[in-house]
Structures are given as structure tokens and as C-alpha cells.
PDB file of N, CA and C in Angstrom:
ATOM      1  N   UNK A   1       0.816  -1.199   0.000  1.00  0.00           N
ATOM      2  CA  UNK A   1       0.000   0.000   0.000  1.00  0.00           C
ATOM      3  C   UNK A   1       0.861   1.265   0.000  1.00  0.00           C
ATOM      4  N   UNK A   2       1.893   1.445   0.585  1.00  0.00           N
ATOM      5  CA  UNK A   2       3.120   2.288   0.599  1.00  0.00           C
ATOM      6  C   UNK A   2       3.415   2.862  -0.860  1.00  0.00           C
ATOM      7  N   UNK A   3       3.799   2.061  -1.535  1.00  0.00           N
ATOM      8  CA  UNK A   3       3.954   2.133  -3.042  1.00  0.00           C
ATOM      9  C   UNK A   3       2.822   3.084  -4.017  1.00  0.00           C
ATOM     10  N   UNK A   4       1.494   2.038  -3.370  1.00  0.00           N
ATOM     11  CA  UNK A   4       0.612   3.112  -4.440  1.00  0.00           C
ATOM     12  C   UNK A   4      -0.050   3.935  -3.800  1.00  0.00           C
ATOM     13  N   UNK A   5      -0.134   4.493  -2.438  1.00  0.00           N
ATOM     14  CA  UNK A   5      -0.209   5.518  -2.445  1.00  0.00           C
ATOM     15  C   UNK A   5       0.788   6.884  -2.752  1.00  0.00           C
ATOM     16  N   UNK A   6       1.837   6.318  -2.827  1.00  0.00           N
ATOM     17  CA  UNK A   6       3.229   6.944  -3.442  1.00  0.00           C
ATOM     18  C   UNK A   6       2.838   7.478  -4.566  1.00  0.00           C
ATOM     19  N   UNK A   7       2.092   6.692  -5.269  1.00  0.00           N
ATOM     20  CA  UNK A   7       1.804   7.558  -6.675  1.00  0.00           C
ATOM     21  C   UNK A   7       1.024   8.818  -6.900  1.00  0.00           C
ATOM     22  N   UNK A   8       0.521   8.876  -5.749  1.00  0.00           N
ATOM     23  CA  UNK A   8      -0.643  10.187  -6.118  1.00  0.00           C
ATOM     24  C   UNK A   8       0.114  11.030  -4.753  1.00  0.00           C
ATOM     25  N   UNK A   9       0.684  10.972  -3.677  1.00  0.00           N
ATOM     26  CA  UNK A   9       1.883  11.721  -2.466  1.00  0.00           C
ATOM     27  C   UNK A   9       3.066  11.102  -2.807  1.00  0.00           C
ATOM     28  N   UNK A  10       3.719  11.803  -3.197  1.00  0.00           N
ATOM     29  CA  UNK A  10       5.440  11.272  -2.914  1.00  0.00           C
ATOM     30  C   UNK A  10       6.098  11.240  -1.689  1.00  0.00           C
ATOM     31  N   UNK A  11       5.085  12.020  -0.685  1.00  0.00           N
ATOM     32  CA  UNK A  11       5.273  12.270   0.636  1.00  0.00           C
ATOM     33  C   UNK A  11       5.300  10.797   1.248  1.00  0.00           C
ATOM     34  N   UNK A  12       5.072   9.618   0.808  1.00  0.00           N
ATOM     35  CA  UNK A  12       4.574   8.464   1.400  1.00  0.00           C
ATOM     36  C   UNK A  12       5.306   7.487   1.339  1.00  0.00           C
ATOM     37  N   UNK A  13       6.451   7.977   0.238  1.00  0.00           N
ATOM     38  CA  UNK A  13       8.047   6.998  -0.415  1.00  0.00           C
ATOM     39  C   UNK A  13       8.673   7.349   1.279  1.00  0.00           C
ATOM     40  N   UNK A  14       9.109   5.877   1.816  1.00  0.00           N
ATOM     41  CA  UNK A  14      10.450   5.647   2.883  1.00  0.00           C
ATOM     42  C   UNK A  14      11.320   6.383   2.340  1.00  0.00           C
ATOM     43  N   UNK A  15      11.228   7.374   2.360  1.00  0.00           N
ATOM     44  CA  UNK A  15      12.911   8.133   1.902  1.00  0.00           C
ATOM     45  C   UNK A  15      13.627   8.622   3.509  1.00  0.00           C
ATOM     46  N   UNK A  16      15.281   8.546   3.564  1.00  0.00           N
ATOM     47  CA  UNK A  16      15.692   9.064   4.765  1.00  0.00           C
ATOM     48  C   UNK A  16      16.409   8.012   5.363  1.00  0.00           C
ATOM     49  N   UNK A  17      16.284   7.810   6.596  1.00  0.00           N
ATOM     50  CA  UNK A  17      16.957   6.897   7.456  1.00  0.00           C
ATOM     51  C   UNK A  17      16.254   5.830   8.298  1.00  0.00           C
ATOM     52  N   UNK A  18      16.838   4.669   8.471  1.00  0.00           N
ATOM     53  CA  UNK A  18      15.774   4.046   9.041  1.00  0.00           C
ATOM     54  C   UNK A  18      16.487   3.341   9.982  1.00  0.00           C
ATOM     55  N   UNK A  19      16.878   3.337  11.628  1.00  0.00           N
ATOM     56  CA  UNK A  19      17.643   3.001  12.365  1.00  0.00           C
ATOM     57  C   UNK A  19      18.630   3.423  12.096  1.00  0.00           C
ATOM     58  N   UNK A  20      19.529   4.517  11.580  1.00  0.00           N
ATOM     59  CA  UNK A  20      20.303   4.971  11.180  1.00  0.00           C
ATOM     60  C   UNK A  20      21.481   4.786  10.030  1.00  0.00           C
ATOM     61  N   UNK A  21      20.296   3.865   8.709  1.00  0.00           N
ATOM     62  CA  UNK A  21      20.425   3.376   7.954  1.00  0.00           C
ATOM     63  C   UNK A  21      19.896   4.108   6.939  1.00  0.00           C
ATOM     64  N   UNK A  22      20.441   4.416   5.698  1.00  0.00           N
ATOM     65  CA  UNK A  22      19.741   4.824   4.829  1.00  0.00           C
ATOM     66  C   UNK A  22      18.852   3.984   3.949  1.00  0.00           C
ATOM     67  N   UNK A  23      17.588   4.225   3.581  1.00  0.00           N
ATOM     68  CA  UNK A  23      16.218   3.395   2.872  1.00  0.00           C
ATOM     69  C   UNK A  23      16.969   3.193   1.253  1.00  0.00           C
ATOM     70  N   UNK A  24      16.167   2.360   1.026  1.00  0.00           N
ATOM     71  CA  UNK A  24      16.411   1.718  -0.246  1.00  0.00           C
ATOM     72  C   UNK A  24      16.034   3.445  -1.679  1.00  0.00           C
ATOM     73  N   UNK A  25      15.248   3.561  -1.144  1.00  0.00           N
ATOM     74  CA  UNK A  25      14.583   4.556  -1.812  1.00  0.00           C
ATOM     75  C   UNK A  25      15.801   5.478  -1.633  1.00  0.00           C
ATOM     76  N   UNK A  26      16.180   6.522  -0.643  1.00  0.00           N
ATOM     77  CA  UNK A  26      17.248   7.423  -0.901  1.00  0.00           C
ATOM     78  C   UNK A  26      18.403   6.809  -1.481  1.00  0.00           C
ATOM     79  N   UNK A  27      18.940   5.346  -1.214  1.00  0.00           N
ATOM     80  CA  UNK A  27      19.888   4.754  -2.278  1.00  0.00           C
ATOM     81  C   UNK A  27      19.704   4.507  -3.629  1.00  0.00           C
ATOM     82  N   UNK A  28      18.925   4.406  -3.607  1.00  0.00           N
ATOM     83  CA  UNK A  28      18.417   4.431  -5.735  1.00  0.00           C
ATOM     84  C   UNK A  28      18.193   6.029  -6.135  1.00  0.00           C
ATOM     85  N   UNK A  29      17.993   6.857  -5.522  1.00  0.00           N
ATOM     86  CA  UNK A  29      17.710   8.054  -5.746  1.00  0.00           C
ATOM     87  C   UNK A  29      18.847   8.796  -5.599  1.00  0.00           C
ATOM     88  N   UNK A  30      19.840   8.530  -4.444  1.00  0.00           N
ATOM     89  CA  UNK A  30      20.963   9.598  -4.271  1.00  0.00           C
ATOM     90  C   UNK A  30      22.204   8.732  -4.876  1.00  0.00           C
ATOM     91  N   UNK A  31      22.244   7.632  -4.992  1.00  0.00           N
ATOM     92  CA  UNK A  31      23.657   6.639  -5.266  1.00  0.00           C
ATOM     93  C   UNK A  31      23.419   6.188  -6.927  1.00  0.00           C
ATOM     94  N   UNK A  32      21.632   5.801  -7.339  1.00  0.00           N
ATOM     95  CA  UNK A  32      22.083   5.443  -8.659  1.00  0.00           C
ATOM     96  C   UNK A  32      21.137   6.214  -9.468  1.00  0.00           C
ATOM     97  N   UNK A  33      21.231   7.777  -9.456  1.00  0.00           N
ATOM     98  CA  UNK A  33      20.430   8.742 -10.102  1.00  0.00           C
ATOM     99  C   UNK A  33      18.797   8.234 -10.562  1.00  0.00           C
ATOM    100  N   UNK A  34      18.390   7.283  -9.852  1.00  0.00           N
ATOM    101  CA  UNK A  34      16.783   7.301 -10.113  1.00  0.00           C
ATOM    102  C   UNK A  34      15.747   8.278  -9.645  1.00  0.00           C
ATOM    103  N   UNK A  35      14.598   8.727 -11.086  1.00  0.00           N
ATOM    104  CA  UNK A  35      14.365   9.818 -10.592  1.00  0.00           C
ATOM    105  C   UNK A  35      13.072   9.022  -9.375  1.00  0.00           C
ATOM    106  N   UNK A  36      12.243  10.286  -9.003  1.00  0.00           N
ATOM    107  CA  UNK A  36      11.164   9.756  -8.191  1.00  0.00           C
ATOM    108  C   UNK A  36       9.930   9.067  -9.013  1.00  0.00           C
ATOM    109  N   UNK A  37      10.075   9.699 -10.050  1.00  0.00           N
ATOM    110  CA  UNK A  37       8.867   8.642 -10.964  1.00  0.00           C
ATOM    111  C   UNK A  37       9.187   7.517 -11.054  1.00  0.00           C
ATOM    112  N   UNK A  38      10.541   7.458 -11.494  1.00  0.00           N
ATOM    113  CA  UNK A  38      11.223   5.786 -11.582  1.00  0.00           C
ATOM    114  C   UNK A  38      11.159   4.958 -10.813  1.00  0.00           C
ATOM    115  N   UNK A  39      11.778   5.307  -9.634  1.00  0.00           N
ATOM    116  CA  UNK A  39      11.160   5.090  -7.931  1.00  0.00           C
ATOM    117  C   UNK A  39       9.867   4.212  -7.993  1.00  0.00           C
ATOM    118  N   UNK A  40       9.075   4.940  -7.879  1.00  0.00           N
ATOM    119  CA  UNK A  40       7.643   4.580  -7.266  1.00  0.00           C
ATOM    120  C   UNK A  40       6.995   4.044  -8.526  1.00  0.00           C
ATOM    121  N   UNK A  41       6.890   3.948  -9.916  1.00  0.00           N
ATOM    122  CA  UNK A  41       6.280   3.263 -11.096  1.00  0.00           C
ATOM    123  C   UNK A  41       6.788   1.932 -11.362  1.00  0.00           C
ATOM    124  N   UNK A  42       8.426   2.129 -10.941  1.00  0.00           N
ATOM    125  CA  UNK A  42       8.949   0.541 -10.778  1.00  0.00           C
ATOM    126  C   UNK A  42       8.621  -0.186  -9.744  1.00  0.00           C
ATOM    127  N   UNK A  43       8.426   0.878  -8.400  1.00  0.00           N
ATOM    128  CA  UNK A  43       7.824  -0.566  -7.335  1.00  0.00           C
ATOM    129  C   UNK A  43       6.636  -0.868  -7.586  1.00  0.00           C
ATOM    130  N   UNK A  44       5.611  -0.085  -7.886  1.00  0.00           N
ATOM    131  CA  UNK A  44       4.313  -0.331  -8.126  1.00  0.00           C
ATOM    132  C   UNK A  44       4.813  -1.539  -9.540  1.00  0.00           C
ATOM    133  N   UNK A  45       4.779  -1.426 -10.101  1.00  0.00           N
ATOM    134  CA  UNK A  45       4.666  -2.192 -11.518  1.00  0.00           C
ATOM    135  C   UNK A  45       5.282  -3.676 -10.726  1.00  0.00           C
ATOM    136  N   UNK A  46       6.304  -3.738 -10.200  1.00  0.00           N
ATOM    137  CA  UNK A  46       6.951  -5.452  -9.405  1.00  0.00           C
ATOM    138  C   UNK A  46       5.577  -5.563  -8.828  1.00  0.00           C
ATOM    139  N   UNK A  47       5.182  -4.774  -7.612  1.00  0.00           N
ATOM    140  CA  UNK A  47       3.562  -4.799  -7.183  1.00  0.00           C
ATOM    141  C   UNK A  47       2.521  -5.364  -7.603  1.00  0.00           C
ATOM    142  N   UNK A  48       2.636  -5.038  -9.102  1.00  0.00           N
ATOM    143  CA  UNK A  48       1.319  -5.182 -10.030  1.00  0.00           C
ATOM    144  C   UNK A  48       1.973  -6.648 -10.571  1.00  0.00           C
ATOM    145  N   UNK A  49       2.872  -7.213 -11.212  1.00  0.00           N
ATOM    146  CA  UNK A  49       3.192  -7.997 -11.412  1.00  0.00           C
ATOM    147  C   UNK A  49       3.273  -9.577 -10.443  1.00  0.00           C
ATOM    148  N   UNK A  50       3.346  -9.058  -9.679  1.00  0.00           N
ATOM    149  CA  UNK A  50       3.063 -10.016  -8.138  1.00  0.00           C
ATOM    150  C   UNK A  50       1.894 -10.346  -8.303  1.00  0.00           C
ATOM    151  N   UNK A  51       0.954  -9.650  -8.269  1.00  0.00           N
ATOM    152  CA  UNK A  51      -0.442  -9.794  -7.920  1.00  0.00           C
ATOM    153  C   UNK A  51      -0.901 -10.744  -9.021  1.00  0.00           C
ATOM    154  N   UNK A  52      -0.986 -10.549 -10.512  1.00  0.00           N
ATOM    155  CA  UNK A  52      -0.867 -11.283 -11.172  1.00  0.00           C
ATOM    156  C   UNK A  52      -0.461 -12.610 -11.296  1.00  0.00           C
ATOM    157  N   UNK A  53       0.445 -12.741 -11.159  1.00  0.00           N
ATOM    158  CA  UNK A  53       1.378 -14.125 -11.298  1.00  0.00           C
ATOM    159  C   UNK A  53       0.330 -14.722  -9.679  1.00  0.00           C
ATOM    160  N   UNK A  54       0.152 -14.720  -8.779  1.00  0.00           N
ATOM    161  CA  UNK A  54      -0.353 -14.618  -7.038  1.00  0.00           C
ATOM    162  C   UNK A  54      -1.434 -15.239  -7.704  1.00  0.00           C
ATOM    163  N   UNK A  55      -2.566 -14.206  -8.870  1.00  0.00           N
ATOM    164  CA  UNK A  55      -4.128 -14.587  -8.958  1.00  0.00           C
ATOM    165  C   UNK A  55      -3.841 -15.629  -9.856  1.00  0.00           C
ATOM    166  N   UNK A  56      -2.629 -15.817 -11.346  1.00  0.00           N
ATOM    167  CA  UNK A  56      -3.005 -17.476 -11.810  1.00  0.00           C
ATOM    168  C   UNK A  56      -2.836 -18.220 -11.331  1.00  0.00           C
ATOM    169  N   UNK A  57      -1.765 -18.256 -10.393  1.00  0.00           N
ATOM    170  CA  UNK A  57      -1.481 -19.518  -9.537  1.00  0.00           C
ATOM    171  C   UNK A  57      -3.009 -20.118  -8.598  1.00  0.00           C
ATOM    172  N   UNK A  58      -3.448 -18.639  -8.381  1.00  0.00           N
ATOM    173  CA  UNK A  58      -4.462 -19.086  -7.545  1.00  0.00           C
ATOM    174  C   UNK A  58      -5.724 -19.660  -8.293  1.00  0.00           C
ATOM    175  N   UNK A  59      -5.538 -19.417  -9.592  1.00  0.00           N
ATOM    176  CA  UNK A  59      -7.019 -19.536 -10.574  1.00  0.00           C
ATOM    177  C   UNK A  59      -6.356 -21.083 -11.199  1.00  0.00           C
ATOM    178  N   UNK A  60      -4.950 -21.224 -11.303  1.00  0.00           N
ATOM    179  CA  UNK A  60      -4.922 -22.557 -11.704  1.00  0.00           C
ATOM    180  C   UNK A  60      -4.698 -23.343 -10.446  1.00  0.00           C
ATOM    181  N   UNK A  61      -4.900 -23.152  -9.268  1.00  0.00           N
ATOM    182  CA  UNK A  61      -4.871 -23.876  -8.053  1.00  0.00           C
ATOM    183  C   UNK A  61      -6.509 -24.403  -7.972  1.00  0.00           C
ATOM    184  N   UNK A  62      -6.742 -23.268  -7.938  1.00  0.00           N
ATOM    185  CA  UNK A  62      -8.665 -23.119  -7.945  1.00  0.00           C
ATOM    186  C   UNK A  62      -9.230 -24.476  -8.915  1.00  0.00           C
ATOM    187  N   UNK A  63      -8.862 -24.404 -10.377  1.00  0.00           N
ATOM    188  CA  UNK A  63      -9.554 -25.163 -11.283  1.00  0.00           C
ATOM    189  C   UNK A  63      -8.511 -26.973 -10.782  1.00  0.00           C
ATOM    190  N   UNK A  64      -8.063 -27.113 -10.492  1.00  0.00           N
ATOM    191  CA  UNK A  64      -7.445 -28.408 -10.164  1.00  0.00           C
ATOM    192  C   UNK A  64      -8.113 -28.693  -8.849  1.00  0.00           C
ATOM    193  N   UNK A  65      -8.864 -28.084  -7.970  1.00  0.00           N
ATOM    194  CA  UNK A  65      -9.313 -28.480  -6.802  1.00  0.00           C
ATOM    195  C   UNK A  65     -10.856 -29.057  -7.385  1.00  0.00           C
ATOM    196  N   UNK A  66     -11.198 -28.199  -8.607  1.00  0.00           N
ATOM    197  CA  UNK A  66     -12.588 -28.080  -9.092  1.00  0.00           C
ATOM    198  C   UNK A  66     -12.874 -29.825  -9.555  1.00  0.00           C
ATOM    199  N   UNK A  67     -11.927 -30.210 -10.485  1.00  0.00           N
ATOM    200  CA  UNK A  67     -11.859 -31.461 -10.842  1.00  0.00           C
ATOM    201  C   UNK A  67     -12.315 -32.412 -10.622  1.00  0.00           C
TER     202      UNK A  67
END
């Protein structure tokens, strides 16, 4: 949920420190020039891709139980 609400607040991206660690997000952003769109459209999209692959497994889990 982090992710896509990221898309409409950028305010909502882990950016900063986290135990006095820097977040994944300020390392792709400050270490390998990703912008913030890149950021947050690439996690969402792995996101969206998950979910997918998650529902056939579950729709070809589903029809083998049906059998």
C-alpha cells in the first residue's frame, strides 16, 4: 500500500533513514540517479506484477481443486 499511495503523495516513499540506515529509496535516488517517478512506477509495476502471477497460480490452483 506504501507504493501506491506513493503515486498520487510522494510524501509516502520511505525516503531518509531508518535506524540509522539509509532506505532503499534514498539509495536508488541519491547513489544510482533514479528519478522519483522511476522510484515509485517501478515498485508499483513489481507490485502489479506479483499480484498477477499470485491470482493465476491461484485460478490454476482453484480449477485443479474443481476437478
Amino acid at each position: 500500500m506504501t507504493w501506491w499511495r506513493s503515486v498520487s503523495d510522494r510524501l509516502q516513499v520511505p525516503y531518509g533513514l531508518t535506524g540509522g540506515e539509509p532506505t532503499d529509496a534514498l539509495k536508488l535516488i541519491n547513489d544510482h540517479a533514479w528519478s522519483w517517478e522511476q522510484l515509485i512506477s517501478r515498485h508499483v509495476t513489481v507490485g502489479v506484477i506479483c499480484l498477477l502471477v499470485l491470482l493465476g497460480f491461484y485460478l490454476w490452483a482453484s480449477s485443479r481443486l474443481i476437478r
